[in-house]
Structures are given as C-alpha cells and as structure tokens.
PDB file of N, CA and C in Angstrom:
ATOM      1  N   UNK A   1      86.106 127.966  89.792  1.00  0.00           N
ATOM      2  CA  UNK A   1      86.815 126.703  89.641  1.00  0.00           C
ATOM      3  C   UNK A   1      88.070 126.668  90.512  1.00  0.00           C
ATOM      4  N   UNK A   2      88.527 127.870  90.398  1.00  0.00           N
ATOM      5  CA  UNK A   2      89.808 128.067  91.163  1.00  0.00           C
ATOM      6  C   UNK A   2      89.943 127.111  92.661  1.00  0.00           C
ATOM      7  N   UNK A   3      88.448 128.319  93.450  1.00  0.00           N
ATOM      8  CA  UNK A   3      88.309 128.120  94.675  1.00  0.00           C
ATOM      9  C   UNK A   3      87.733 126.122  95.056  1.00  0.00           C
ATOM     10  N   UNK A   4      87.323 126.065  94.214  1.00  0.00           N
ATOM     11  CA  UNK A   4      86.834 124.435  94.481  1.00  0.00           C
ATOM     12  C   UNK A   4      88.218 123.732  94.391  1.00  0.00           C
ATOM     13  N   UNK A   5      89.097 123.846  93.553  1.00  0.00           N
ATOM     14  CA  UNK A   5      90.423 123.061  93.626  1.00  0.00           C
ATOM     15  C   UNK A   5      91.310 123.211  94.915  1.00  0.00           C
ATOM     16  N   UNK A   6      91.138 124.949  95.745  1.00  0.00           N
ATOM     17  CA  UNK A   6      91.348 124.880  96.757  1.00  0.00           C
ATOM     18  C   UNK A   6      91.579 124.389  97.512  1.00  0.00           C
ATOM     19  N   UNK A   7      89.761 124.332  97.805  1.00  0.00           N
ATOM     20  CA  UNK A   7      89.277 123.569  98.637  1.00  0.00           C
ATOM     21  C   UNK A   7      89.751 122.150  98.287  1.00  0.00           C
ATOM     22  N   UNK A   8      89.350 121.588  97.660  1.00  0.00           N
ATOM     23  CA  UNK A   8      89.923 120.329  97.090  1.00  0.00           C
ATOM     24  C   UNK A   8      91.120 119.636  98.026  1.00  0.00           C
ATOM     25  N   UNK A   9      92.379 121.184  97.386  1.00  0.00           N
ATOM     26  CA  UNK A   9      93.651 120.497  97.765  1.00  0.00           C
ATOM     27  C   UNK A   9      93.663 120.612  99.758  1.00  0.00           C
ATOM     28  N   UNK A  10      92.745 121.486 100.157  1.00  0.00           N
ATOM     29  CA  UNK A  10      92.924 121.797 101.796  1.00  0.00           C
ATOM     30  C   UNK A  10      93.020 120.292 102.220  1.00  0.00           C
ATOM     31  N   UNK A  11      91.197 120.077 102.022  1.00  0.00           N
ATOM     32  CA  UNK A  11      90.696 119.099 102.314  1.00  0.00           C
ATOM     33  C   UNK A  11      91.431 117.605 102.564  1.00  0.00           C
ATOM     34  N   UNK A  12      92.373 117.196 101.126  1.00  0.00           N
ATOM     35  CA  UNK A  12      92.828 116.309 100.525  1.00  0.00           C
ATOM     36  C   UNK A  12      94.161 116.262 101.717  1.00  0.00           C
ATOM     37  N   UNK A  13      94.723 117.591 101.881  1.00  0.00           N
ATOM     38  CA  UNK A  13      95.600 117.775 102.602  1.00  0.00           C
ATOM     39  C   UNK A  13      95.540 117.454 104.386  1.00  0.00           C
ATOM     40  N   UNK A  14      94.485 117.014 104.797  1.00  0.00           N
ATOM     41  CA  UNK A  14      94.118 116.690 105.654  1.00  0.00           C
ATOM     42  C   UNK A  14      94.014 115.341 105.966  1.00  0.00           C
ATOM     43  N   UNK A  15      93.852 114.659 105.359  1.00  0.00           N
ATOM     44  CA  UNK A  15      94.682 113.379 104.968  1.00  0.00           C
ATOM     45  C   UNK A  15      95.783 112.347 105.287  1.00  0.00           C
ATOM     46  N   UNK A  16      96.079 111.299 106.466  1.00  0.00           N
ATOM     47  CA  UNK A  16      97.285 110.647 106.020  1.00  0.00           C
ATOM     48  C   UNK A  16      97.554 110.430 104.331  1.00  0.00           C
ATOM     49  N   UNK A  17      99.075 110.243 104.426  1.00  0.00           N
ATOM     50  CA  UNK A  17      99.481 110.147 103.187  1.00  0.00           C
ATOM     51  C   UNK A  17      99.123 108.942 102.357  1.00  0.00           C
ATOM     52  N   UNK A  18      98.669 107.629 103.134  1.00  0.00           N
ATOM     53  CA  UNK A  18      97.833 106.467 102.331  1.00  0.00           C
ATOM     54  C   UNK A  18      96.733 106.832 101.751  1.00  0.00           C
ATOM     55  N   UNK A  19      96.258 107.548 103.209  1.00  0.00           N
ATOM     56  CA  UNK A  19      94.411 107.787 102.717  1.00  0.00           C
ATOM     57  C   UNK A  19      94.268 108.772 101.272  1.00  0.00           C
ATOM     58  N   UNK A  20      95.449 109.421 101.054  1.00  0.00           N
ATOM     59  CA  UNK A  20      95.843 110.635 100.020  1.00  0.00           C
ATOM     60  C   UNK A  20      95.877 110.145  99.255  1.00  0.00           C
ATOM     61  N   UNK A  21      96.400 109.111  99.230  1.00  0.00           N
ATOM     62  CA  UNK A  21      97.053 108.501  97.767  1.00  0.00           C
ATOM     63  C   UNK A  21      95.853 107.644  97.531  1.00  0.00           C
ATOM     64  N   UNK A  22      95.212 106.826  97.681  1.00  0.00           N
ATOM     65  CA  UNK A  22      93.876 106.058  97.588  1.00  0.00           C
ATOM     66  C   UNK A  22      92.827 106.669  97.245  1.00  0.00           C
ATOM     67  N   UNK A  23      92.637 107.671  97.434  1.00  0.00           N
ATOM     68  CA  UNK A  23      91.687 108.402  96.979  1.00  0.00           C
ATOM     69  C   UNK A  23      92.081 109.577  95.470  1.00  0.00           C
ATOM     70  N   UNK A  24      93.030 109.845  95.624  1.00  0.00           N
ATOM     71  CA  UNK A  24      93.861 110.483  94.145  1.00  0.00           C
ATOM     72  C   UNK A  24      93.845 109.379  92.958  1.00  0.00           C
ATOM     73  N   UNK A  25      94.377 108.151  93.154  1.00  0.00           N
ATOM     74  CA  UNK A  25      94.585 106.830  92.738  1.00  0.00           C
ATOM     75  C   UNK A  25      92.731 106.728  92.170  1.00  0.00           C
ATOM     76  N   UNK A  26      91.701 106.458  93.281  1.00  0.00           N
ATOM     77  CA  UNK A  26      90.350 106.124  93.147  1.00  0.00           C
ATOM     78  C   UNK A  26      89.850 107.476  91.938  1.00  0.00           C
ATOM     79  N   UNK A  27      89.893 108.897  92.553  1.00  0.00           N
ATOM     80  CA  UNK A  27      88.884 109.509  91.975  1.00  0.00           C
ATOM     81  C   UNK A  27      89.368 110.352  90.529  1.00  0.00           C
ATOM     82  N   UNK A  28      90.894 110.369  90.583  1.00  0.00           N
ATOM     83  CA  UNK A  28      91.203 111.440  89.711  1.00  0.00           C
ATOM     84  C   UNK A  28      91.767 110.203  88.537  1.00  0.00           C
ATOM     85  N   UNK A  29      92.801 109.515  88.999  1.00  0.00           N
ATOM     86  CA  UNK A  29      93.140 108.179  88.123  1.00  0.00           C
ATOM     87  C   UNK A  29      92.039 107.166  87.722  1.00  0.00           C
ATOM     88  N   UNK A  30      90.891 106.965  88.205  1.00  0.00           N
ATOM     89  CA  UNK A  30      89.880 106.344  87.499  1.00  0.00           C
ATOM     90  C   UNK A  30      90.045 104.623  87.693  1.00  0.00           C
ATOM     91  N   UNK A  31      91.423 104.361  88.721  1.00  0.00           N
ATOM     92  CA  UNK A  31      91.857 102.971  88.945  1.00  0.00           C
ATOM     93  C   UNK A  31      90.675 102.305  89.808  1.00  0.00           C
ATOM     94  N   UNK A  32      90.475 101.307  89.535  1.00  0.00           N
ATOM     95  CA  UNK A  32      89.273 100.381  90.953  1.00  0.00           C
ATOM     96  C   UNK A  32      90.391 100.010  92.082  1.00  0.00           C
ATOM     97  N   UNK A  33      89.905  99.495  92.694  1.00  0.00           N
ATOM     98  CA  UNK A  33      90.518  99.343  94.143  1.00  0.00           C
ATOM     99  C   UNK A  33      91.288  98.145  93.886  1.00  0.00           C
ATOM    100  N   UNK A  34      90.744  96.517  92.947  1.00  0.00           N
ATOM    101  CA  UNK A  34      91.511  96.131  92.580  1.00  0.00           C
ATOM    102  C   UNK A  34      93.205  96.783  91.749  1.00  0.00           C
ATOM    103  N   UNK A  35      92.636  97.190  90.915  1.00  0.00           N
ATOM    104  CA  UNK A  35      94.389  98.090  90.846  1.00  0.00           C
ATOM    105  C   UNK A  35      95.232  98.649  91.714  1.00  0.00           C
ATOM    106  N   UNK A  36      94.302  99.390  92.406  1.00  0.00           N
ATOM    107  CA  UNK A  36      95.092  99.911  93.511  1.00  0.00           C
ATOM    108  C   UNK A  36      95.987  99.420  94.973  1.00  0.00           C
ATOM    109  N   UNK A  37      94.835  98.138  95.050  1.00  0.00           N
ATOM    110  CA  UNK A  37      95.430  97.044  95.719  1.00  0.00           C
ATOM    111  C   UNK A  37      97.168  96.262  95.260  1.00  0.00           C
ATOM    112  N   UNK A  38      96.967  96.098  93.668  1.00  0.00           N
ATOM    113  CA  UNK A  38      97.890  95.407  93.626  1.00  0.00           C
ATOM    114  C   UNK A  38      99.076  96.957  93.436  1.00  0.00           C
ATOM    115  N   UNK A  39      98.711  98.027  92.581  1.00  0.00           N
ATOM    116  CA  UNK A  39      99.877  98.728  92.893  1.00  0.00           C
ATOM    117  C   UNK A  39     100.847  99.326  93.666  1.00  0.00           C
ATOM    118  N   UNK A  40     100.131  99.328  95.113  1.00  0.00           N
ATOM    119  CA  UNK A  40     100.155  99.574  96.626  1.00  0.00           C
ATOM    120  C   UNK A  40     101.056  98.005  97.245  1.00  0.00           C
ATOM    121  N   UNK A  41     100.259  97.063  96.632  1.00  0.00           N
ATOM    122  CA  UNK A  41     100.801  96.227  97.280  1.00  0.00           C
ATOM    123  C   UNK A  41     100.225  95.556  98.758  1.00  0.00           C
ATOM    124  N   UNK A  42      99.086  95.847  98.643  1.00  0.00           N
ATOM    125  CA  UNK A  42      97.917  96.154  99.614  1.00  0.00           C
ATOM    126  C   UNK A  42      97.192  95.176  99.789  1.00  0.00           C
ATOM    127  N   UNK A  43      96.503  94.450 100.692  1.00  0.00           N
ATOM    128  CA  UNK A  43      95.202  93.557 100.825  1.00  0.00           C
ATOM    129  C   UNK A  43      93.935  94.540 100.401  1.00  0.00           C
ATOM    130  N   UNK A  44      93.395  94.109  99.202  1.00  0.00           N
ATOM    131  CA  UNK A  44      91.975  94.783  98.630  1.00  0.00           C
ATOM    132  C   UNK A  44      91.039  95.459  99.794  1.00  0.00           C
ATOM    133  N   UNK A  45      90.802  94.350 101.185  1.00  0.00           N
ATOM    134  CA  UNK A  45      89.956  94.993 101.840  1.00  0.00           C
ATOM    135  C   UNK A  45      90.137  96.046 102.350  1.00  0.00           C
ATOM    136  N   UNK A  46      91.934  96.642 102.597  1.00  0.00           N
ATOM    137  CA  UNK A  46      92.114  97.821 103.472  1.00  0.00           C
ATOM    138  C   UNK A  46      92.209  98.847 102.373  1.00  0.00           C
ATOM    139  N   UNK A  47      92.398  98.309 100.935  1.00  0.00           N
ATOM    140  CA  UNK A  47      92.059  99.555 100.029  1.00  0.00           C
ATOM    141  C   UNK A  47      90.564 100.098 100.650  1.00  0.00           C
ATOM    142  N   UNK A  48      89.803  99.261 100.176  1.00  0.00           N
ATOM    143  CA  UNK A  48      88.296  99.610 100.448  1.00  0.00           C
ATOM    144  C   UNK A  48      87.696 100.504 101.972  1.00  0.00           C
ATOM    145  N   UNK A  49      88.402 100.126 102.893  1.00  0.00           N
ATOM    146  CA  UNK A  49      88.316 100.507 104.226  1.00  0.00           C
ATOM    147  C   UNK A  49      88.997 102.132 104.237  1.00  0.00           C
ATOM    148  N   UNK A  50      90.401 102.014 103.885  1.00  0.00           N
ATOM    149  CA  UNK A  50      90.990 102.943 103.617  1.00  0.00           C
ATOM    150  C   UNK A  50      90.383 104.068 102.710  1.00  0.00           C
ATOM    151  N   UNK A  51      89.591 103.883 102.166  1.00  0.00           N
ATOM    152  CA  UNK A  51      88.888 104.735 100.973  1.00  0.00           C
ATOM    153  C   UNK A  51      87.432 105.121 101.477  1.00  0.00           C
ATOM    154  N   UNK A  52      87.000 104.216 101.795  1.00  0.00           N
ATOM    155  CA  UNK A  52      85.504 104.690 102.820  1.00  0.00           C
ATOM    156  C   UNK A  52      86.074 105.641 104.059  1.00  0.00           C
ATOM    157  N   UNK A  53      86.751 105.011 104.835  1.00  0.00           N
ATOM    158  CA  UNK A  53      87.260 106.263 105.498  1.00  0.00           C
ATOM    159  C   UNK A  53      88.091 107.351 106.002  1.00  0.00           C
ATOM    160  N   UNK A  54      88.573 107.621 104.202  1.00  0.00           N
ATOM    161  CA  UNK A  54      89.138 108.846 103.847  1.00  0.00           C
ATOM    162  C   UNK A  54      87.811 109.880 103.372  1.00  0.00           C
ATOM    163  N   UNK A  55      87.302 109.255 103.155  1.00  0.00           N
ATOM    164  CA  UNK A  55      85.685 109.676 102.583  1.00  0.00           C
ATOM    165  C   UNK A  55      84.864 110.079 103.505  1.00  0.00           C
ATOM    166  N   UNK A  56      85.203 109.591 104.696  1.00  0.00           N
ATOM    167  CA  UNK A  56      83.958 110.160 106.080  1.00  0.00           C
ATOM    168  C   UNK A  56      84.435 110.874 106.748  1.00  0.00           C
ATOM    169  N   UNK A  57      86.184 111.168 106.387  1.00  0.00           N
ATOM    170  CA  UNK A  57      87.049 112.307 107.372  1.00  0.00           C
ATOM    171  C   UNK A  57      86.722 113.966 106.314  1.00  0.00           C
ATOM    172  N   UNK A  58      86.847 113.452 105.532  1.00  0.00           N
ATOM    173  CA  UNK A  58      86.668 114.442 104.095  1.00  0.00           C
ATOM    174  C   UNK A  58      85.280 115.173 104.288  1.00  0.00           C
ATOM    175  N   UNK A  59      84.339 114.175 104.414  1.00  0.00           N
ATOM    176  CA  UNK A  59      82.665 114.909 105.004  1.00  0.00           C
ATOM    177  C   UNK A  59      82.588 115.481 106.616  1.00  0.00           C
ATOM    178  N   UNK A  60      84.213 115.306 107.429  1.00  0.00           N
ATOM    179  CA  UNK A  60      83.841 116.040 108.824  1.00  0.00           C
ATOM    180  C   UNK A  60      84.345 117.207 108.541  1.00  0.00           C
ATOM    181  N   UNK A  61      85.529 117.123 107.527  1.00  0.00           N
ATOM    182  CA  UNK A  61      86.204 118.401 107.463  1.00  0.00           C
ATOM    183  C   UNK A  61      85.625 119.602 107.020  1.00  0.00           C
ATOM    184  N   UNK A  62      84.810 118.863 105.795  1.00  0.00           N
ATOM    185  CA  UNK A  62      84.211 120.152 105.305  1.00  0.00           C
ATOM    186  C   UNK A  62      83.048 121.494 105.991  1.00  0.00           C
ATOM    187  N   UNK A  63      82.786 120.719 106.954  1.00  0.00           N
ATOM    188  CA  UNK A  63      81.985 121.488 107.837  1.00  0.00           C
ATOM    189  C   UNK A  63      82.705 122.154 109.007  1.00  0.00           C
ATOM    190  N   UNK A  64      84.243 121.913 108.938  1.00  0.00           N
ATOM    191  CA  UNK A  64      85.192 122.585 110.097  1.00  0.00           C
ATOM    192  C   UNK A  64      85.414 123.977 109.690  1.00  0.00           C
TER     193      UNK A  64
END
C-alpha cells in the first residue's frame, strides 16, 4: 500500500498545480466537475479538459 501511495504522490507530482488540484478535488474529494468549476471559479469546460488531460499525462508518466 505504501508503495502505490508513492507512486501516487510521484506521479501526481508531475503535474501543474491546476491539473493537481482537479484531479485531488475529482478523485479523492468525490466533487463533480460542476463543484469544482464553481469552487475554482472556473468555466466547467476547462474543468473537464483540464481533468482529461491530467489523466493522459498521468498514463505517459507511468511508463517513464
């Protein structure tokens, strides 16, 4: 368990600090993107954008 949180935090750490927070916000806080939109202060679509591709940098890394 240890090593998966690790990894976790490497990964996560690789990250701009939006894309960080949008995805912490999405997967660990359980918020929808509507929430996150308005807590950010954000237009919904760049939550969504922002979150898809924090998600496709996250699947290059892991194979680095």
């Amino acid at each position: 368990m240890l090593k998966i949180l690790l990894l976790m935090n490497t990964l996560l750490s690789k990250l701009n600090i939006s894309e960080r927070e949008i995805v912490i916000l999405h997967l660990v806080n359980d918020l929808t993107f509507k929430d996150i939109s308005k807590i950010l202060n954000r237009p919904l679509g760049s939550i969504a954008w922002q979150y898809n591709s924090a998600l496709k940098k996250l699947r290059r890394f892991q194979y680095e």
